[in-house]
N, C-alpha and C. Protein backbone atom coordinates (compact mmCIF):
# COMPACT_ATOMS: atom_id res chain seq x y z
N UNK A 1 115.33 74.00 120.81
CA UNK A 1 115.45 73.62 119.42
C UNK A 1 114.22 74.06 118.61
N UNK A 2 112.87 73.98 119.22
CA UNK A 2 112.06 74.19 118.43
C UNK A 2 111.94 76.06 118.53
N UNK A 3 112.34 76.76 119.22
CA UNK A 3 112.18 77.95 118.72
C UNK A 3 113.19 78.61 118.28
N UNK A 4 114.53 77.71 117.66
CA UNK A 4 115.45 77.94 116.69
C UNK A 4 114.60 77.66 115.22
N UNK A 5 114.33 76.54 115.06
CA UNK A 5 113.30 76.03 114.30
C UNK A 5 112.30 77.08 113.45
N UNK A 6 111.77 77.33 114.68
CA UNK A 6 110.38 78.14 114.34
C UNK A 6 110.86 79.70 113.90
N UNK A 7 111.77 79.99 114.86
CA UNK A 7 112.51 81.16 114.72
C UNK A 7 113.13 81.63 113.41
N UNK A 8 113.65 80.40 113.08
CA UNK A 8 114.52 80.78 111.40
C UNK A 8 113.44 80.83 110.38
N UNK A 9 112.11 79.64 110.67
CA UNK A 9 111.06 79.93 109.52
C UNK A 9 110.21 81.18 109.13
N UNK A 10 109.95 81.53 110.54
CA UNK A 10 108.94 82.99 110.56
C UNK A 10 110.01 83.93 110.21
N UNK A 11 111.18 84.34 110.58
CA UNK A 11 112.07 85.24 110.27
C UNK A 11 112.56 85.19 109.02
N UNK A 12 112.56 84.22 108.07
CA UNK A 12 112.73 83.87 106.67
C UNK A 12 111.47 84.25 106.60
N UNK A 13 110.60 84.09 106.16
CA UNK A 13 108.66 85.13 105.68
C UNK A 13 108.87 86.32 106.27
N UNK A 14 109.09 86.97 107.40
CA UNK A 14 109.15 87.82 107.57
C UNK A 14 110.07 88.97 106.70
N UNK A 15 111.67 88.50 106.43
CA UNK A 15 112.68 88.90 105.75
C UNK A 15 111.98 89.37 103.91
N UNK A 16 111.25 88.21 103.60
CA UNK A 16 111.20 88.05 102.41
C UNK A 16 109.61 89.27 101.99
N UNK A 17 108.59 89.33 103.10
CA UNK A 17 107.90 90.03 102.76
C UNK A 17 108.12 91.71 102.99
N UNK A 18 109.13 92.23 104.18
CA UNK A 18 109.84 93.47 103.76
C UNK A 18 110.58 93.39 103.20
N UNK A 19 111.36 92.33 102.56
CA UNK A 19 112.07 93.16 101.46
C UNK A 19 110.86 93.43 100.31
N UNK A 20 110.11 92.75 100.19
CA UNK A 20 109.07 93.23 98.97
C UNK A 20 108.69 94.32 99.13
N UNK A 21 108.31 94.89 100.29
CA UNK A 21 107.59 96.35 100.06
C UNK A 21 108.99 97.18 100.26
N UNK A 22 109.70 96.76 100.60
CA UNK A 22 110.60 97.61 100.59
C UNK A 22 111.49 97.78 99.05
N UNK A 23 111.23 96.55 98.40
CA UNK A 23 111.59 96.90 96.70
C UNK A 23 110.67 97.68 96.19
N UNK A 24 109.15 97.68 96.68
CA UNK A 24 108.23 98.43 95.96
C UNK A 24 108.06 100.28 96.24
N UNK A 25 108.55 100.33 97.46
CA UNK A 25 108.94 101.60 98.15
C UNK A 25 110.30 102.07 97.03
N UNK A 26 110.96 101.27 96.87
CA UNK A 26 112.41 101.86 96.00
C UNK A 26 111.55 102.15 94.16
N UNK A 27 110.96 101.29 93.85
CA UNK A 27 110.00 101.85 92.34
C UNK A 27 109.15 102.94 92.60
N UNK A 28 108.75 103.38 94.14
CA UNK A 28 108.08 104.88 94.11
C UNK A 28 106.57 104.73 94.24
N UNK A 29 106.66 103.55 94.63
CA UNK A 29 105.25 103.29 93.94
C UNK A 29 104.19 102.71 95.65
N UNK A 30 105.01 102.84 96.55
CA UNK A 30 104.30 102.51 97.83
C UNK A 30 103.20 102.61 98.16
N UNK A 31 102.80 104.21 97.71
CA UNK A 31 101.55 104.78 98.15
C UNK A 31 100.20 104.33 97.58
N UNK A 32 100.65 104.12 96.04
CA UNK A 32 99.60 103.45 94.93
C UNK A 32 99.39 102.17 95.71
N UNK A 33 100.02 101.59 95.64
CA UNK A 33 100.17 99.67 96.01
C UNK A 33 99.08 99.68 97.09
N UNK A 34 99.57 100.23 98.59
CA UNK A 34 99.16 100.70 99.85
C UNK A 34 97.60 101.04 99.29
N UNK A 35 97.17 101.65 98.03
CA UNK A 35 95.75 102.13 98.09
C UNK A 35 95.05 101.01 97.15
N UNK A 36 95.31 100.54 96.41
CA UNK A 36 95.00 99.22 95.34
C UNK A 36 95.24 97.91 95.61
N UNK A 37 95.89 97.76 96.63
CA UNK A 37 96.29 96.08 97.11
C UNK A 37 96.28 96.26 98.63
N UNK A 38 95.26 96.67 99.31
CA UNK A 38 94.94 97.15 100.48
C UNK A 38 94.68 95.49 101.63
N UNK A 39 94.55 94.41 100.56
CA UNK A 39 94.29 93.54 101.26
C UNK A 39 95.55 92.66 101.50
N UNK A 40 96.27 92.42 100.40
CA UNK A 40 97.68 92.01 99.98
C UNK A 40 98.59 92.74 101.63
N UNK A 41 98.53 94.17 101.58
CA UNK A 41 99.25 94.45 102.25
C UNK A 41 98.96 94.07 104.17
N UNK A 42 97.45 94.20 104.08
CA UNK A 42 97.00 93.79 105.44
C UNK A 42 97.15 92.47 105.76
N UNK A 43 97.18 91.28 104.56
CA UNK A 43 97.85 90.45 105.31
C UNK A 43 99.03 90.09 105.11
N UNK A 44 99.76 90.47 104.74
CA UNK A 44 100.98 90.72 105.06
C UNK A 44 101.76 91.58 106.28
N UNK A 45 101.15 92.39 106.69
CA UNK A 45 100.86 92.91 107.92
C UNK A 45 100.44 91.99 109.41
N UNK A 46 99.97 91.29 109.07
CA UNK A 46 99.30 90.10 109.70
C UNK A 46 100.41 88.98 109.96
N UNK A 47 100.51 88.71 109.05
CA UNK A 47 101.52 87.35 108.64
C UNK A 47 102.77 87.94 109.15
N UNK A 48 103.20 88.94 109.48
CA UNK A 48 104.95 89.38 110.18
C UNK A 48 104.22 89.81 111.42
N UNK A 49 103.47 90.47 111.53
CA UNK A 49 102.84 89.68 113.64
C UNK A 49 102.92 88.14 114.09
N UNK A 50 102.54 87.53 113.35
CA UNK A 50 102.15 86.16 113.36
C UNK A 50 103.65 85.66 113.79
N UNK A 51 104.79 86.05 112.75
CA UNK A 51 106.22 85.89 112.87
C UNK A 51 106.90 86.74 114.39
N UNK A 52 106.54 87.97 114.72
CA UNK A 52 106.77 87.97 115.69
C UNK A 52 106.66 87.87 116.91
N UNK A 53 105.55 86.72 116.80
CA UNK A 53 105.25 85.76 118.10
C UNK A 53 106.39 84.93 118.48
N UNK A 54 106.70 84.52 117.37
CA UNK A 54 107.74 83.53 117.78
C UNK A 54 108.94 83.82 119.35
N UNK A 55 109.50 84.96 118.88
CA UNK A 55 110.42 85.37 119.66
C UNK A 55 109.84 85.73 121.24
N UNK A 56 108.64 86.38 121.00
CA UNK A 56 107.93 86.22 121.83
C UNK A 56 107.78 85.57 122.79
N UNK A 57 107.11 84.06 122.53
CA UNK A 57 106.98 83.27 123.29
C UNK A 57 107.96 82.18 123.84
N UNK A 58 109.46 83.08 122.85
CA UNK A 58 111.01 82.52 123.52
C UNK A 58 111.62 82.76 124.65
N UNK A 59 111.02 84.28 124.68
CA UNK A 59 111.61 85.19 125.56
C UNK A 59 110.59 85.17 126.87
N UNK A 60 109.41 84.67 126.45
CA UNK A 60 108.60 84.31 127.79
C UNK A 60 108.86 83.44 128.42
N UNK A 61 109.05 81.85 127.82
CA UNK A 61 109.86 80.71 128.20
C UNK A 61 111.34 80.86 128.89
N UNK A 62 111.98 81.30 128.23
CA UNK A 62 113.41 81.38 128.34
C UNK A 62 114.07 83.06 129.55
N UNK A 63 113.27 83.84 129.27
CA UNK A 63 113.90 84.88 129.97
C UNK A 63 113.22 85.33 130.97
N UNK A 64 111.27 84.55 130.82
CA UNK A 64 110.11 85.15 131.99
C UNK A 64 109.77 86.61 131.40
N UNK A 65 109.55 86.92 130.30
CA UNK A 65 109.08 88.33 130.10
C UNK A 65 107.92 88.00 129.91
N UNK A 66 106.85 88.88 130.70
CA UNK A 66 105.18 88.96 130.52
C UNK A 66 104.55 90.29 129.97
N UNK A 67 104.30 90.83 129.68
CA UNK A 67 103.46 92.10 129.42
C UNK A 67 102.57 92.23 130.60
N UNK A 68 102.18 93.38 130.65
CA UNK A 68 101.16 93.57 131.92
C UNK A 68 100.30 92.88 131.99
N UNK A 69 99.38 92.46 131.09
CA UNK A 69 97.61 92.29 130.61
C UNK A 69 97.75 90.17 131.45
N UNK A 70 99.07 90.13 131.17
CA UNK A 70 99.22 88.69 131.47
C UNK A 70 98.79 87.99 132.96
N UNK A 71 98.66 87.04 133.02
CA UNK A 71 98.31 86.47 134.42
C UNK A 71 99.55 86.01 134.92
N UNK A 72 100.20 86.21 136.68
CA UNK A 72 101.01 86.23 137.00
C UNK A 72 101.60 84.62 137.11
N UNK A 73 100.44 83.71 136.78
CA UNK A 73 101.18 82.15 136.64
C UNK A 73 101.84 81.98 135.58
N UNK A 74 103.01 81.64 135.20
CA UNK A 74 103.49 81.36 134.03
C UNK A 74 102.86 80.26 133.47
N UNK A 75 103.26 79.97 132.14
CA UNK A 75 102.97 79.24 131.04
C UNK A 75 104.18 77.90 131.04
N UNK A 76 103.63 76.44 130.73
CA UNK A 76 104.56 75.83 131.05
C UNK A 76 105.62 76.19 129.90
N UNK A 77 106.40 75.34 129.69
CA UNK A 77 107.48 75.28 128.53
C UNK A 77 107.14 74.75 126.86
N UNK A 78 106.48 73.82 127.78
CA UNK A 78 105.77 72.83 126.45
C UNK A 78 104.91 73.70 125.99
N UNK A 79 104.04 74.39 126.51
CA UNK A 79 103.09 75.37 126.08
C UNK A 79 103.49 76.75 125.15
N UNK A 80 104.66 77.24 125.94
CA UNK A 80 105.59 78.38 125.19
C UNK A 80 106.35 77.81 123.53
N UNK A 81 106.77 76.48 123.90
CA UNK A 81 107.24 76.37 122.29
C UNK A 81 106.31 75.64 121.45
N UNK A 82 104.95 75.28 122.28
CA UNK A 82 103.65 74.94 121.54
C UNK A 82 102.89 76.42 120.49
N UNK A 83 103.18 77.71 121.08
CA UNK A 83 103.00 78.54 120.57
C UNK A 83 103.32 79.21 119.39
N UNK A 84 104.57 78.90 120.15
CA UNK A 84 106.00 79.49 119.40
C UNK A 84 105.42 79.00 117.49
N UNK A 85 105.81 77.34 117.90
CA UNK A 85 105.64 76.93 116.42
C UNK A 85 103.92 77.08 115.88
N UNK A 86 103.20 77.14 116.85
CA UNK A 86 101.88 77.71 116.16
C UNK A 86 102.11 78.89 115.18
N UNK A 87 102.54 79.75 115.86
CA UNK A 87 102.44 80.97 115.37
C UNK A 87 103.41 80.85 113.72
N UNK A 88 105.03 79.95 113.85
CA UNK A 88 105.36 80.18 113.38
C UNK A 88 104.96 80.03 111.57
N UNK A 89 103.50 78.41 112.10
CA UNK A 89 103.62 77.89 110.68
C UNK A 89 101.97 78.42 110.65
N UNK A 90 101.01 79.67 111.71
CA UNK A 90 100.47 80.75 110.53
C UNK A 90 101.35 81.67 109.90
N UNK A 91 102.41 82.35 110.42
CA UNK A 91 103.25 82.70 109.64
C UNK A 91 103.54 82.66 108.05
N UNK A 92 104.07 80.96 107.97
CA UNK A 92 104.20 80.85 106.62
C UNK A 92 102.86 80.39 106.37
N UNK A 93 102.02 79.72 106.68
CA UNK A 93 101.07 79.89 105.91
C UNK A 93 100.29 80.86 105.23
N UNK A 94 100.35 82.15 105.69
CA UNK A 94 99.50 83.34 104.95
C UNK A 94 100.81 83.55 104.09
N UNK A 95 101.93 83.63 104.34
CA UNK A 95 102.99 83.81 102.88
C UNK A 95 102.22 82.76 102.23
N UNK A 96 101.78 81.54 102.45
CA UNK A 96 102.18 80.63 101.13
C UNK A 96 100.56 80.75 100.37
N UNK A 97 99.34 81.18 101.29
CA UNK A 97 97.97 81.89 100.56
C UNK A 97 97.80 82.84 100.47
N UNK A 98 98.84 84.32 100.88
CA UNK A 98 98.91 85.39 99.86
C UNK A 98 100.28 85.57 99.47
N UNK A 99 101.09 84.95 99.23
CA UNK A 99 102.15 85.18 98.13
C UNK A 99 101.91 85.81 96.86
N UNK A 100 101.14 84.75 96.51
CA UNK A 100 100.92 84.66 94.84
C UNK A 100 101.99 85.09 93.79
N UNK A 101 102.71 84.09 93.86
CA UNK A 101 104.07 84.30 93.40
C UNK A 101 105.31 85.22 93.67
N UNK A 102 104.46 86.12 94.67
CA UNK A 102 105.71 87.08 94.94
C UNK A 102 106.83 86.59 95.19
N UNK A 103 107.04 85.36 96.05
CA UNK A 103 107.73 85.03 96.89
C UNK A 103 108.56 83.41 95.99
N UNK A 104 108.71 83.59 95.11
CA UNK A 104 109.36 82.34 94.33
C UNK A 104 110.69 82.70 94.38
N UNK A 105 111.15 83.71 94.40
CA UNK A 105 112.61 84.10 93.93
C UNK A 105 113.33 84.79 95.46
N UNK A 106 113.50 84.10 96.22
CA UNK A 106 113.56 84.78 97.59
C UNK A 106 115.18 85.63 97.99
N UNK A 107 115.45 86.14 96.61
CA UNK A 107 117.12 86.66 96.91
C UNK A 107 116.55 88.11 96.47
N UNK A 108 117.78 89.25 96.72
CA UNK A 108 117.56 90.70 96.93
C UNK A 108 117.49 90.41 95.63
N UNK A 109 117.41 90.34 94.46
CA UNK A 109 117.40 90.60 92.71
C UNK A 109 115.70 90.19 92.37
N UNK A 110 115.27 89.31 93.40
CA UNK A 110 114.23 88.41 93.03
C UNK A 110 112.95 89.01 93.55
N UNK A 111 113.53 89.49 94.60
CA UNK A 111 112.36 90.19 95.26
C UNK A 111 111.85 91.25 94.52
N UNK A 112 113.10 91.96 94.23
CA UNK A 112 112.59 93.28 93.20
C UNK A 112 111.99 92.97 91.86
N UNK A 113 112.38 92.08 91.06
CA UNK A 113 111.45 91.27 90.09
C UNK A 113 110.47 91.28 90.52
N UNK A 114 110.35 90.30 91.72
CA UNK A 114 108.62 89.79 91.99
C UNK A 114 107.71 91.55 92.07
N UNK A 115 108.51 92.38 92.85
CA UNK A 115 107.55 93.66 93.14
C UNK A 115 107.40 94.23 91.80
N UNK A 116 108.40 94.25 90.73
CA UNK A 116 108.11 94.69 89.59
C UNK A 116 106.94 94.17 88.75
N UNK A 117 107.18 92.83 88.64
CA UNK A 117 105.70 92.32 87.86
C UNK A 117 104.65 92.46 88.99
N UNK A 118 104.54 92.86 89.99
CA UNK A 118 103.28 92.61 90.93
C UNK A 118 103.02 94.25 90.52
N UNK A 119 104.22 95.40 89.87
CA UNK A 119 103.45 96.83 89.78
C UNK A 119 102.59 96.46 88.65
N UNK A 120 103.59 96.08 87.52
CA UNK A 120 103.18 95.81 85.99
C UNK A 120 102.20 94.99 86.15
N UNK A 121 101.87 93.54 86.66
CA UNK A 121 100.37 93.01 86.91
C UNK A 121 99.02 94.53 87.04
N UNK A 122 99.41 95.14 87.81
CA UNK A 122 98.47 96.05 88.70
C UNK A 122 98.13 97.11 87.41
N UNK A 123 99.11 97.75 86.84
CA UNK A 123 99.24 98.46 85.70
C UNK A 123 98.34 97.72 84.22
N UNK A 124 99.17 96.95 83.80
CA UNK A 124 98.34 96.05 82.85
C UNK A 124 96.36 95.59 83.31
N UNK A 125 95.70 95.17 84.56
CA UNK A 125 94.73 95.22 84.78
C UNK A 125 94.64 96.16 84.78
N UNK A 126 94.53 97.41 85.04
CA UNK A 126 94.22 98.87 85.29
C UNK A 126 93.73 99.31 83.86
N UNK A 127 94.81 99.29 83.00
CA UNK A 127 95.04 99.54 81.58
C UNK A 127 93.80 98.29 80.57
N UNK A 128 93.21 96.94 81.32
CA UNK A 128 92.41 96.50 80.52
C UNK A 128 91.12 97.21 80.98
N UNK A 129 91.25 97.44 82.19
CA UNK A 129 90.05 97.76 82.61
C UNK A 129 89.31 99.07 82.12
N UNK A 130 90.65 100.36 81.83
CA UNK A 130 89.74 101.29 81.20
C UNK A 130 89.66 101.43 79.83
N UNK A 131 90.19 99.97 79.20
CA UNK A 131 90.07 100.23 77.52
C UNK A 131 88.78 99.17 77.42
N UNK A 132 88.07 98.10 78.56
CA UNK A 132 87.02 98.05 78.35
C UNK A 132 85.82 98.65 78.71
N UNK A 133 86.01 100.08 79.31
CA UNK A 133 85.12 100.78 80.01
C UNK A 133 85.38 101.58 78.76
N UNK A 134 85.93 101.70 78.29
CA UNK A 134 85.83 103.14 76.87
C UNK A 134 85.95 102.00 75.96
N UNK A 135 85.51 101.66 75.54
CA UNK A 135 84.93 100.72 74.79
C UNK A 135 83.60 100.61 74.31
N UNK A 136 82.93 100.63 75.77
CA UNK A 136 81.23 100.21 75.82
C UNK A 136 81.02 101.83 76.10
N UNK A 137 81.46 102.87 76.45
CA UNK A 137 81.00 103.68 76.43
C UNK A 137 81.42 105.03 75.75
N UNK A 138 79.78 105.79 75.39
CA UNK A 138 80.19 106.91 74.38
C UNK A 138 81.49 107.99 74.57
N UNK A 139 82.15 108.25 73.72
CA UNK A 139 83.07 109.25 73.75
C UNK A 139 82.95 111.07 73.20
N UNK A 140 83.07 111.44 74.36
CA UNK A 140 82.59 112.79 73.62
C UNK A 140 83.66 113.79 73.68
N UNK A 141 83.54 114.09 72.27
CA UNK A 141 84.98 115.23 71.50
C UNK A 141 84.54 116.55 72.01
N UNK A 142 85.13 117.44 72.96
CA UNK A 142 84.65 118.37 73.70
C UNK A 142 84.70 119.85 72.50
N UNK A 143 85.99 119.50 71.32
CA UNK A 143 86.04 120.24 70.23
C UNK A 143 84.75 120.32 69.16
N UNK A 144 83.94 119.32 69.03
CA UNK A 144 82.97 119.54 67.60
C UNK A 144 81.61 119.27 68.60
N UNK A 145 81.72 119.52 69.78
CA UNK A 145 80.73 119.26 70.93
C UNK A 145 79.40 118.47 70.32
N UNK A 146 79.67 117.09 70.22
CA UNK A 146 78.48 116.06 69.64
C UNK A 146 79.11 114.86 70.32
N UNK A 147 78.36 113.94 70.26
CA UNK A 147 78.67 112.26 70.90
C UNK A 147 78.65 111.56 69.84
N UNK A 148 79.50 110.90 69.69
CA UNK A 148 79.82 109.83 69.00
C UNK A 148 80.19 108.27 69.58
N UNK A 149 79.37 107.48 68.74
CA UNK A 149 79.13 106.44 69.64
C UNK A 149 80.16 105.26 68.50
């Protein structure tokens, strides 16, 4: 029960944060995002590992699958779905401290919203940032070659 539980929560965060990059991949805009929200995306990167522990430590419990690196005593049961839901609620927890609103509208229409204002957020700072950098600094007309301040 608990890694039905845990299973549907991490796989719901998981669902909801590819579809976001995957709405942001459909605006064209992947590569930008990927170079300007470098942290956004790493943990989010993070946070769907985190989710696929879950299954993980189902299939260790339930079916005996180990990876090599493992020690040949198994893990009790209690311990496997002690994991399980560890993992599942860092999971949502890095959705719910790096969301930042992405994640309010969790249907295919909503997601693409959220990635849209998360381009337009990115765009709009971008756009204050170099009208206060040309602002404070001189502009020079390459035509009447003088500075004007």
């Amino acid at each position: 029960m608990f890694y039905i539980l845990a299973g549907l929560a991490a796989g719901f965060y998981a669902s909801m944060v590819l579809g976001f990059w995957l709405s942001v991949r459909r605006f064209g805009k992947l590569h930008a995002a990927y170079r300007r929200e470098s942290q956004v995306f790493t943990l989010d990167v993070i946070g769907v590992l985190w989710a696929s522990l879950v299954p993980f430590w189902a299939a260790y419990d339930l079916l005996g699958l180990r990876l090599p690196f493992m020690s040949p005593e198994a893990f009790a049961s209690w311990q496997c779905a002690f994991y399980a839901v560890a993992a599942a609620i860092a999971a949502v927890a890095m959705g719910y401290f790096n969301g930042r609103e992405r994640f309010t509208n969790p249907t295919h229409a909503g997601l693409a919203e959220s990635a849209l204002r998360f381009l337009a957020t990115r765009q709009i700072i971008t756009a204050a940032e170099v009208a206060h950098a040309m602002s404070r600094a001189s502009v020079i007309d390459v035509t009447c070659r003088e500075v004007r301040k």
